[in-house]
N, C-alpha and C. Protein backbone atom coordinates (compact mmCIF):
# COMPACT_ATOMS: atom_id res chain seq x y z
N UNK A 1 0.85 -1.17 0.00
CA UNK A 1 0.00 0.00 0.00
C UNK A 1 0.90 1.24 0.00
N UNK A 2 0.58 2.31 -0.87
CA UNK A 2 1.28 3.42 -1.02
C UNK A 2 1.22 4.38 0.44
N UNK A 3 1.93 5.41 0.61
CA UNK A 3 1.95 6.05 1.88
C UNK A 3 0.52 7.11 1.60
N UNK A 4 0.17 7.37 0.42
CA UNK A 4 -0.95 7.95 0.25
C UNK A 4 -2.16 7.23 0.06
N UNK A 5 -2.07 5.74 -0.17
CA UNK A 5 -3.62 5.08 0.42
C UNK A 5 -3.69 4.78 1.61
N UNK A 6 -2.60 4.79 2.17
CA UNK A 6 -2.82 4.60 3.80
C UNK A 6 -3.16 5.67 4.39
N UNK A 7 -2.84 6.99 3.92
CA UNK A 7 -3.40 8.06 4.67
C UNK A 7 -4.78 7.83 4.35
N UNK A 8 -5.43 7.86 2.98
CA UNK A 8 -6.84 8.38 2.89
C UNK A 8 -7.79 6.76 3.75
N UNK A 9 -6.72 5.53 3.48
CA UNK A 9 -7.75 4.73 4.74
C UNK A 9 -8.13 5.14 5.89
N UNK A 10 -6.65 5.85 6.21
CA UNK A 10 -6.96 6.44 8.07
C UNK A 10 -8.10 7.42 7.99
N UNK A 11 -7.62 8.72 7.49
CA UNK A 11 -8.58 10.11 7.07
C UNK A 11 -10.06 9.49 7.01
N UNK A 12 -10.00 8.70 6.18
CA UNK A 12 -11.56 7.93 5.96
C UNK A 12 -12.20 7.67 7.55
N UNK A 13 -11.81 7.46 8.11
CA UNK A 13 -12.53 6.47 9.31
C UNK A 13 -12.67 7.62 10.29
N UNK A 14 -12.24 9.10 10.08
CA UNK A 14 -12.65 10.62 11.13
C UNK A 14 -14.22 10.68 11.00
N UNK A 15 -14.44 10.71 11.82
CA UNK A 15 -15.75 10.81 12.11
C UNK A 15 -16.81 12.16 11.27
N UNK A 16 -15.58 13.17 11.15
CA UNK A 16 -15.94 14.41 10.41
C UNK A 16 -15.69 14.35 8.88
N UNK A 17 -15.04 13.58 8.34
CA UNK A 17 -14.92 13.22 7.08
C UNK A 17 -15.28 11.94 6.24
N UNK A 18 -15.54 12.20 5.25
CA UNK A 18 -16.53 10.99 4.47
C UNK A 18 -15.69 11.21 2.61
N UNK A 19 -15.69 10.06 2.41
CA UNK A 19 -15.61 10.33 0.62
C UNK A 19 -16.35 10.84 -0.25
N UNK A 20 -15.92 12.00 -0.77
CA UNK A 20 -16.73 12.16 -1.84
C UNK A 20 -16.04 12.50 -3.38
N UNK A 21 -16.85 12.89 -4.63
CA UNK A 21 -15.98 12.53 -6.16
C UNK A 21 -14.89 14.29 -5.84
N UNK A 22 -14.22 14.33 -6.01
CA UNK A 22 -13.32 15.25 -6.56
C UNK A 22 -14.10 16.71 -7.29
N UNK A 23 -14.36 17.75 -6.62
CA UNK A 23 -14.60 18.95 -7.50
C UNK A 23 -13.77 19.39 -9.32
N UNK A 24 -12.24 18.81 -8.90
CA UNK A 24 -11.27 18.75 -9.83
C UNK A 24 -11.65 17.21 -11.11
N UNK A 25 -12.21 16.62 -10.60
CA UNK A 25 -12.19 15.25 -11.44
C UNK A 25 -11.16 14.54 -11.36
N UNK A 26 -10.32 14.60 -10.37
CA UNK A 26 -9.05 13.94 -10.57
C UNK A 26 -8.73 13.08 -8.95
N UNK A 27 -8.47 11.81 -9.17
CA UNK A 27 -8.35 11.36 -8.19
C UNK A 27 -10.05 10.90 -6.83
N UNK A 28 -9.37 10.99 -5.64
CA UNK A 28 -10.57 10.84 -4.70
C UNK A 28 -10.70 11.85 -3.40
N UNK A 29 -11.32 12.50 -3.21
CA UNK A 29 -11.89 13.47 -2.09
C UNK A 29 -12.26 12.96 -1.01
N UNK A 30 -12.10 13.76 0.35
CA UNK A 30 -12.66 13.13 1.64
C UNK A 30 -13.16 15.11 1.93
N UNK A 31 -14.60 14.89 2.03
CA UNK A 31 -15.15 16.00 3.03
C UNK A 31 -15.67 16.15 4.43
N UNK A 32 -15.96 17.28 4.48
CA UNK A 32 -16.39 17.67 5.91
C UNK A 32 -17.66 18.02 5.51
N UNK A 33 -18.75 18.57 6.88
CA UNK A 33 -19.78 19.13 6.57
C UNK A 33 -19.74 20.14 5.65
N UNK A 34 -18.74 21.01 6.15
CA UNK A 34 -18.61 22.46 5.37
C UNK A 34 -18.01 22.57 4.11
N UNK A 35 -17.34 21.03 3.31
CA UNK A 35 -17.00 21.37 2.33
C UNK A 35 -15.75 20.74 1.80
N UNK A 36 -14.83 20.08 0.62
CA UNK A 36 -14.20 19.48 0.47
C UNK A 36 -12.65 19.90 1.17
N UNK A 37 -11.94 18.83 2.05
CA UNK A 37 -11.19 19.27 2.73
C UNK A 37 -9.76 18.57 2.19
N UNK A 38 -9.72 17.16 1.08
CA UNK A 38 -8.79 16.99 1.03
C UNK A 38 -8.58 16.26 -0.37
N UNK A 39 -8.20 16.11 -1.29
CA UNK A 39 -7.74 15.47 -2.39
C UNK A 39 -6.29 14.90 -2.43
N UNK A 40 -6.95 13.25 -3.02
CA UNK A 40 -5.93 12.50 -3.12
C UNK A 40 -5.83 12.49 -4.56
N UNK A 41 -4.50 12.85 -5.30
CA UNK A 41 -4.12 13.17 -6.61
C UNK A 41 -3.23 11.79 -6.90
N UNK A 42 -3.07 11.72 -8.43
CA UNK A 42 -2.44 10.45 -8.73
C UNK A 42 -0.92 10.38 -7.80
N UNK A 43 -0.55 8.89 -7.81
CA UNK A 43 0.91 9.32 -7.07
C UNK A 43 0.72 9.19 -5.49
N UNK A 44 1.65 10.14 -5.43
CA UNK A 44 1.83 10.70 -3.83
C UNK A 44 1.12 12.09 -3.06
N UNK A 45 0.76 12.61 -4.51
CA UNK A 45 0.34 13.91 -3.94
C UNK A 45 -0.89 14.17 -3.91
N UNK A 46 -1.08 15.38 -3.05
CA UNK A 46 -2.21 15.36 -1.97
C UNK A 46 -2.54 16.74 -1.96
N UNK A 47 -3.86 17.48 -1.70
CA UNK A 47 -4.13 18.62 -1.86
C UNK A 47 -4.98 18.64 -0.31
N UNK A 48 -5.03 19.70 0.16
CA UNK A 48 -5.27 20.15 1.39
C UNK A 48 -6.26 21.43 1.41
N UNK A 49 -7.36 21.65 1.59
CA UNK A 49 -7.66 22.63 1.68
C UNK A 49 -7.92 23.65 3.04
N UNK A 50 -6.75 24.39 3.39
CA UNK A 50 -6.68 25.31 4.79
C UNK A 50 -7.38 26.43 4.33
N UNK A 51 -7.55 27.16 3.22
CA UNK A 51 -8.26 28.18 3.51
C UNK A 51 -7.00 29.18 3.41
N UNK A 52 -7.30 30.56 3.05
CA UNK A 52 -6.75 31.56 3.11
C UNK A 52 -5.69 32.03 4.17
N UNK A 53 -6.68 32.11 5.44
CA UNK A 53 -6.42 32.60 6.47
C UNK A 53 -5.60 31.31 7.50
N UNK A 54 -5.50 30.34 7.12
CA UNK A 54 -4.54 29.31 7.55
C UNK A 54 -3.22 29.36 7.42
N UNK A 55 -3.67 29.59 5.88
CA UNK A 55 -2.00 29.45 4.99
C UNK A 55 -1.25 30.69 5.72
N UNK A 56 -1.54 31.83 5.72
CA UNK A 56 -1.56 32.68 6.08
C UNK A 56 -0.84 32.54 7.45
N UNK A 57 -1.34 31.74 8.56
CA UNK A 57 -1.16 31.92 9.75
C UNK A 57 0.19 31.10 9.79
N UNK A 58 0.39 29.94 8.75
CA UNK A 58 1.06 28.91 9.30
C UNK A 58 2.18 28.98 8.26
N UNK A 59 1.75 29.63 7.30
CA UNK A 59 2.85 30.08 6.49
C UNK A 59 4.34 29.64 6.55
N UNK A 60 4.85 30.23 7.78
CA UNK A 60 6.40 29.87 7.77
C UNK A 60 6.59 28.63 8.27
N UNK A 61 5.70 28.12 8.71
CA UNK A 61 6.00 26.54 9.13
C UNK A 61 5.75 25.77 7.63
N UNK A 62 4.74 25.99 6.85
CA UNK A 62 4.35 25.13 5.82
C UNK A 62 5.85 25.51 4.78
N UNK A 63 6.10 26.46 4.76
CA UNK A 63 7.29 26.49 3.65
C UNK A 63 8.80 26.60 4.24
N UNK A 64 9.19 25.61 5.60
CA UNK A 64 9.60 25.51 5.94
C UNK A 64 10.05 23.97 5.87
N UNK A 65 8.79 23.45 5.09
CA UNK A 65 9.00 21.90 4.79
C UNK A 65 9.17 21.56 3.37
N UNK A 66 10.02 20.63 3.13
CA UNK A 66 10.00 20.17 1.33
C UNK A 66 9.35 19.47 0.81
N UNK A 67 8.18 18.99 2.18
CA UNK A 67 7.22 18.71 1.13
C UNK A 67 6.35 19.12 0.58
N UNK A 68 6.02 20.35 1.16
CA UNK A 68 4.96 20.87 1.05
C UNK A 68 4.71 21.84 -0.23
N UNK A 69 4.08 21.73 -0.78
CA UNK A 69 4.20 23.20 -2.16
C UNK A 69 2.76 24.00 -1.81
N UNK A 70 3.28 25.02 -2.25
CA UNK A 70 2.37 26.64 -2.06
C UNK A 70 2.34 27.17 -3.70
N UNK A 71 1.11 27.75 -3.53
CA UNK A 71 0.50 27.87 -5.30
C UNK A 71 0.02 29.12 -4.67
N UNK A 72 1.04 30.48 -5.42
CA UNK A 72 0.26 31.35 -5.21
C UNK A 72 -1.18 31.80 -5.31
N UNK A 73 -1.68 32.73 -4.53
CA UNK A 73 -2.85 32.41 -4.41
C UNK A 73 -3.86 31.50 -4.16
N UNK A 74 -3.92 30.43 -4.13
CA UNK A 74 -4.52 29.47 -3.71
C UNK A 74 -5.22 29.53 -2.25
N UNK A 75 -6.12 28.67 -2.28
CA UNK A 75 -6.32 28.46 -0.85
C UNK A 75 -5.97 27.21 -0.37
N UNK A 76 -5.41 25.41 -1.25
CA UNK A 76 -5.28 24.38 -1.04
C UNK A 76 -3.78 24.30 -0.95
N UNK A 77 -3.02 23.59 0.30
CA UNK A 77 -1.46 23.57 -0.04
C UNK A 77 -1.23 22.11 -0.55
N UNK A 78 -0.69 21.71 -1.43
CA UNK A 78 0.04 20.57 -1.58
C UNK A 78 0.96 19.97 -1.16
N UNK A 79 0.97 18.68 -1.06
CA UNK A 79 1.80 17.76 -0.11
C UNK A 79 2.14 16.55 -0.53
N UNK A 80 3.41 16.46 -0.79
CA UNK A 80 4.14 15.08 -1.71
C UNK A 80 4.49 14.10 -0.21
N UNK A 81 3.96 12.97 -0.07
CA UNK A 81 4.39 12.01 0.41
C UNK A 81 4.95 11.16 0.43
N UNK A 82 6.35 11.30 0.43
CA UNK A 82 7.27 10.60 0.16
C UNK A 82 8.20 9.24 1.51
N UNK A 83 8.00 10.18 2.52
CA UNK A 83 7.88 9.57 3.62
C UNK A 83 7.18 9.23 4.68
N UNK A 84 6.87 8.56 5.70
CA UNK A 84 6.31 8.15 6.93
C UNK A 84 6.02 8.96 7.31
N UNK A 85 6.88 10.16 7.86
CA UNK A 85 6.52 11.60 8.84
C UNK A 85 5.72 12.46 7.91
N UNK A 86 5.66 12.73 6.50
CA UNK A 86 4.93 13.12 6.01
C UNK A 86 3.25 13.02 6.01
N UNK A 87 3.11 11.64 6.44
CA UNK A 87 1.74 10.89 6.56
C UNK A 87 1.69 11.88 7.89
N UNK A 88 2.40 11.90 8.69
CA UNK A 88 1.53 12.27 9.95
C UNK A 88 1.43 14.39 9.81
N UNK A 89 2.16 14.82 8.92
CA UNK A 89 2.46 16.22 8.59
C UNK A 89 0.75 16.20 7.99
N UNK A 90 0.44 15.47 7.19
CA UNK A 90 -0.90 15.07 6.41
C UNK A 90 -2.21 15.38 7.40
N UNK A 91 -1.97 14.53 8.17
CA UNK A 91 -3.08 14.56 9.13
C UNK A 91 -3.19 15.73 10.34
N UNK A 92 -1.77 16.40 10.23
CA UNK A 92 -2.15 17.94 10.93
C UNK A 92 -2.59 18.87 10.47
N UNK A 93 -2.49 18.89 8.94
CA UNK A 93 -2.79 19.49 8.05
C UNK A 93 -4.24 19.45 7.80
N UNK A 94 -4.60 18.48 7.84
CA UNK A 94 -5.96 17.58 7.83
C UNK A 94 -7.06 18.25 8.44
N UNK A 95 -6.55 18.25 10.12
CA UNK A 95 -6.78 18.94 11.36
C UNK A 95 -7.15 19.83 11.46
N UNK A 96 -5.92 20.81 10.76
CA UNK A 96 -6.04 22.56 11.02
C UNK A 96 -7.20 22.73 9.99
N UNK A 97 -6.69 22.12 8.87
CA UNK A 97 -8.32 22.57 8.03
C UNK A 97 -9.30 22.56 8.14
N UNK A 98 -9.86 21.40 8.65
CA UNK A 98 -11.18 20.97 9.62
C UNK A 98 -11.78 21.90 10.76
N UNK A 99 -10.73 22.90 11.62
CA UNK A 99 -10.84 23.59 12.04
C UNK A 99 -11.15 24.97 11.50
N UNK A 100 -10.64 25.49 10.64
CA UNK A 100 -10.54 26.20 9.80
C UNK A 100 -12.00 26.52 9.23
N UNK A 101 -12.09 25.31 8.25
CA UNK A 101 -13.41 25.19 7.55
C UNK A 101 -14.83 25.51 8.97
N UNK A 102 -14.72 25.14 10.00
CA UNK A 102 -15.49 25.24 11.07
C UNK A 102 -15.96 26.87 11.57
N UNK A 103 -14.65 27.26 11.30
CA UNK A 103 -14.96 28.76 11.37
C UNK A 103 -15.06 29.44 10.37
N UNK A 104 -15.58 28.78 8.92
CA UNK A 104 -16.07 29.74 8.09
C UNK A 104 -17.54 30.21 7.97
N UNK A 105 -17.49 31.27 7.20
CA UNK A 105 -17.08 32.24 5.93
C UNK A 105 -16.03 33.09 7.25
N UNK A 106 -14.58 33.14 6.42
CA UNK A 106 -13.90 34.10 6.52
C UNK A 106 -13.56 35.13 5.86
N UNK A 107 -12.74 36.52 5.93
CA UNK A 107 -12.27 37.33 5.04
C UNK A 107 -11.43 36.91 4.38
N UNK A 108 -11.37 36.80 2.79
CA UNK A 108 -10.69 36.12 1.79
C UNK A 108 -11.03 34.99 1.04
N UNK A 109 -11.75 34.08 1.43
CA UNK A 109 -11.90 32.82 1.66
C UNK A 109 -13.15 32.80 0.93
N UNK A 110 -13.28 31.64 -0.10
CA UNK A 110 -14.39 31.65 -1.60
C UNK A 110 -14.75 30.17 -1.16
N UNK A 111 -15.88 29.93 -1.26
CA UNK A 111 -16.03 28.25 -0.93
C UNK A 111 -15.44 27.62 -2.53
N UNK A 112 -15.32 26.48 -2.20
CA UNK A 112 -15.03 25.92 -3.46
C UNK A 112 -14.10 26.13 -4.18
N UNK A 113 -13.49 26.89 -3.64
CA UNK A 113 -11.95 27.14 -4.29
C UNK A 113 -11.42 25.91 -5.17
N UNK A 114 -10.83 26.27 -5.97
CA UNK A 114 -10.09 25.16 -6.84
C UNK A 114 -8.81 24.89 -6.69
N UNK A 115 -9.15 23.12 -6.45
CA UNK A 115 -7.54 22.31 -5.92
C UNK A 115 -6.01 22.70 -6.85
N UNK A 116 -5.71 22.38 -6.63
CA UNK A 116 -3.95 22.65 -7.02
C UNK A 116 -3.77 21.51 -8.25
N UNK A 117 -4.42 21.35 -9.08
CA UNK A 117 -5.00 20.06 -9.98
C UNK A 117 -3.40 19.68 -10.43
N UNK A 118 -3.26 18.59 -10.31
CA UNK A 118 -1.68 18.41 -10.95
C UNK A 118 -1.38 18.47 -12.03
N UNK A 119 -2.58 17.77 -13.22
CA UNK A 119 -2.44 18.44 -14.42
C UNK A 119 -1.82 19.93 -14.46
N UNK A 120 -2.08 21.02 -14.01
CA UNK A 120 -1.15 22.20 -13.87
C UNK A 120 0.23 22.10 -13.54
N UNK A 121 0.80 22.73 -13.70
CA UNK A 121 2.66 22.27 -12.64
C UNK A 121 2.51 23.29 -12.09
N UNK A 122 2.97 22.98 -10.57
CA UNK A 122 2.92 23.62 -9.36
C UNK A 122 4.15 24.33 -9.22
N UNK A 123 4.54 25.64 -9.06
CA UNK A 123 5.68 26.15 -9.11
C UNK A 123 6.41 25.46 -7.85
N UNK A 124 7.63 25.78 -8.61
CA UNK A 124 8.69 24.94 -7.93
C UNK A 124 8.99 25.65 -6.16
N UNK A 125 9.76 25.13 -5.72
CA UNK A 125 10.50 25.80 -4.38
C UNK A 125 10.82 26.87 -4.45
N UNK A 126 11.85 27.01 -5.68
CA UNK A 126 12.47 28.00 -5.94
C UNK A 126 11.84 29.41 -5.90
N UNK A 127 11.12 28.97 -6.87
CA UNK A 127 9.64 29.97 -7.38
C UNK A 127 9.68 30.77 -6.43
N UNK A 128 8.79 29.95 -5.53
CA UNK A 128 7.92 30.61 -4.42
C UNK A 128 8.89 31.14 -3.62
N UNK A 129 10.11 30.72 -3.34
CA UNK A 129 10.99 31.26 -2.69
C UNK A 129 11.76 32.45 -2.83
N UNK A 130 11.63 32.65 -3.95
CA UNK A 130 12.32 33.91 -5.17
C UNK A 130 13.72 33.53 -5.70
N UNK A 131 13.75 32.74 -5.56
CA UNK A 131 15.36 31.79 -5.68
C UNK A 131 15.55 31.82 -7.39
């Protein structure tokens, strides 16, 4: 089993999240009441939806990690799972969003925002880094 079907087995079994089809068409979704919180993309990678005001907050921790990619503007961060600790980076991520989504409508923040679809290429590290 890949490190990304084992996450969405675990994710699956939260009491606050359930499967549903992908807004993007790509891959498989797990939501919340308030709204799609996570996409599993072909591969390893994984889309997250924190919301504006998350990214925002947590910012220097999220791009502080290599796995993680940031799409300007966006509200979903992406997350390559490549390792074990990543799975559990997944499920904090998971977390904060769930929380997040709980306290919406926020300032900034569009429901339904659109995932980080991989068909697109996600700017690199560099990118975002100004590197």
């Amino acid at each position: 089993m890949t490190l990304a079907a084992d996450a969405l087995t675990q994710l699956a079994t939260w009491p606050d999240l359930s499967e549903a089809e992908p807004s993007c068409g790509t891959g498989r979704a797990l939501r919340s009441p308030h709204g799609e919180i996570v996409h599993f993309h072909s591969g390893n990678d994984v889309d997250v939806y924190l919301t504006a005001r998350a990214i925002r907050q947590f910012q220097e921790h999220l791009t502080a990690s290599t796995a993680v990619r940031l799409v300007p503007g966006s509200q979903w961060v992406t997350l390559r799972l490549d390792l074990a600790g990543e799975v559990h980076l997944l499920m904090t991520l998971v977390s904060l969003a769930l929380r997040a989504h709980e306290t919406w409508p926020v300032p900034d923040d569009v429901p339904g925002a659109e995932c980080n679809d991989h068909d697109r290429a996600a700017p690199s590290r560099e990118y975002l880094s100004g590197g």
